[in-house]
Protein backbone atom coordinates (compact mmCIF):
# COMPACT_ATOMS: atom_id res chain seq x y z
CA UNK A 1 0.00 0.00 0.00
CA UNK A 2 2.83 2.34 -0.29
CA UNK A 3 1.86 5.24 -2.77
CA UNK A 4 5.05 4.31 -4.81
CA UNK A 5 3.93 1.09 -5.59
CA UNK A 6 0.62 2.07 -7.52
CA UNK A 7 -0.70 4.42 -9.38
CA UNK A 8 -3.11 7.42 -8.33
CA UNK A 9 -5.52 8.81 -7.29
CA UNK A 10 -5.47 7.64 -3.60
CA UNK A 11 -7.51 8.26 -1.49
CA UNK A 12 -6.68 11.73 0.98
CA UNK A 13 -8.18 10.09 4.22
CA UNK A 14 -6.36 6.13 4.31
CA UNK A 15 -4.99 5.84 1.28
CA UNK A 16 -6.41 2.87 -0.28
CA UNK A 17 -5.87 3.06 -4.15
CA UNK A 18 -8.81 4.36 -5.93
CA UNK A 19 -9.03 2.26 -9.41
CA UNK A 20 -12.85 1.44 -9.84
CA UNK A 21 -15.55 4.14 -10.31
CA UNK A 22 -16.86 2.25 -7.24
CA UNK A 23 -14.10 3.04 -4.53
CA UNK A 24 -14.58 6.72 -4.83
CA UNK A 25 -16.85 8.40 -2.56
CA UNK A 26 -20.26 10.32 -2.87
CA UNK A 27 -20.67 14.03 -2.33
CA UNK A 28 -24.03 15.09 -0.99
CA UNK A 29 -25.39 15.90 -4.32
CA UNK A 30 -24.30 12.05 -5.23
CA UNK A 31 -21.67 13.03 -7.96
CA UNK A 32 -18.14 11.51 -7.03
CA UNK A 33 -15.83 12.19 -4.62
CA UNK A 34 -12.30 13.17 -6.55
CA UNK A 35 -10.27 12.77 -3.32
CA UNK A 36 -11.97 10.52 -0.79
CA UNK A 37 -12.85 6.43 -0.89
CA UNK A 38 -16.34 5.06 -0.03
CA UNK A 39 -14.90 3.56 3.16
CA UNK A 40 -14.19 7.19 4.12
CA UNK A 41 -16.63 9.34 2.60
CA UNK A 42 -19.99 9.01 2.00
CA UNK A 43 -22.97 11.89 1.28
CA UNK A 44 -20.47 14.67 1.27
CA UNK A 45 -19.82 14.03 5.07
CA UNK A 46 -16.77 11.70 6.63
CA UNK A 47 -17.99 9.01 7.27
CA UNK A 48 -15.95 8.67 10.80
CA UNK A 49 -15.74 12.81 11.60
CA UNK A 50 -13.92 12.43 14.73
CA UNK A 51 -11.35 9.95 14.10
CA UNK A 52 -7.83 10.52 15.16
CA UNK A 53 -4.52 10.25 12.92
CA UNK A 54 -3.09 7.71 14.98
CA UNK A 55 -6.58 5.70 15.16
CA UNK A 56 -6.49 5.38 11.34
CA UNK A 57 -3.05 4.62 11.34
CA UNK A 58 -4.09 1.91 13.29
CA UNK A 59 -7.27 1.22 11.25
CA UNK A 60 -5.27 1.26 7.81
CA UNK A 61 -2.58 -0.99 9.24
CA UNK A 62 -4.95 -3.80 10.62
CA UNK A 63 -6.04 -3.73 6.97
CA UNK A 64 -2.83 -3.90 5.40
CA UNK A 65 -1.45 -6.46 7.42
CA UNK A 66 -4.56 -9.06 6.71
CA UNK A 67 -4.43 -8.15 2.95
CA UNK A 68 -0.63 -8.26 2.09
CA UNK A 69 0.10 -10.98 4.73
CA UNK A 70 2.58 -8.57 7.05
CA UNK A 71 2.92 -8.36 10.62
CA UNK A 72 1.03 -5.75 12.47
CA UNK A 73 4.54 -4.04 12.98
CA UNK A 74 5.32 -3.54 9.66
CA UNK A 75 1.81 -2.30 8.37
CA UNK A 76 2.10 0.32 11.26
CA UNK A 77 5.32 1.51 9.89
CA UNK A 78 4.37 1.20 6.34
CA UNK A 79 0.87 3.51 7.38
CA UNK A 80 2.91 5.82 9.58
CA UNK A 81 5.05 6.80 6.19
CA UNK A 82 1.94 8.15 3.97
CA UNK A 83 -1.01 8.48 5.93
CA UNK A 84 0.23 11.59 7.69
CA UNK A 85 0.98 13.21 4.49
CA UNK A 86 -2.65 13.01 3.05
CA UNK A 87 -5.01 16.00 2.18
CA UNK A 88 -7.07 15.09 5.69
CA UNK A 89 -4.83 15.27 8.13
CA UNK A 90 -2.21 17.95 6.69
């Protein structure tokens, strides 16, 4: 999941690759989102508003470690290198 390994867009709140029209998220007047995934954004609102940097650090890397088969360690360190640099939480 690190942003050099695929190509854009990602998306600005967790970074999951956004490939398919259906990853992208909704605005409230239902077009697509440009910048945000369905997991994050739905109806032109976030779809967790309150969540903390570190808790989707955590979030992403419990993901990333069940989908590329890596230990919890190294998906933490692997999140902690791009999720701080997305749109959301610069």
């Amino acid at each position: 999941m690190d942003q050099n390994q695929f190509k854009g867009p990602f998306c600005q709140s967790c970074g999951m690759p956004l490939r398919e029209e259906e990853d992208f998220g909704v605005n409230a007047d239902g077009t697509k989102n440009q910048d945000y995934c369905h997991f994050c954004f739905l109806n032109g609102q976030f779809r967790l508003p309150n969540i903390s940097m570190e808790r989707m650090i955590d979030k992403v890397a419990e993901i990333m470690a069940r989908q590329i088969n890596i230990s919890g360690a190294q998906a933490k360190k692997m999140a902690k290198s791009f999720i701080p640099k997305l749109k959301r939480w610069c």
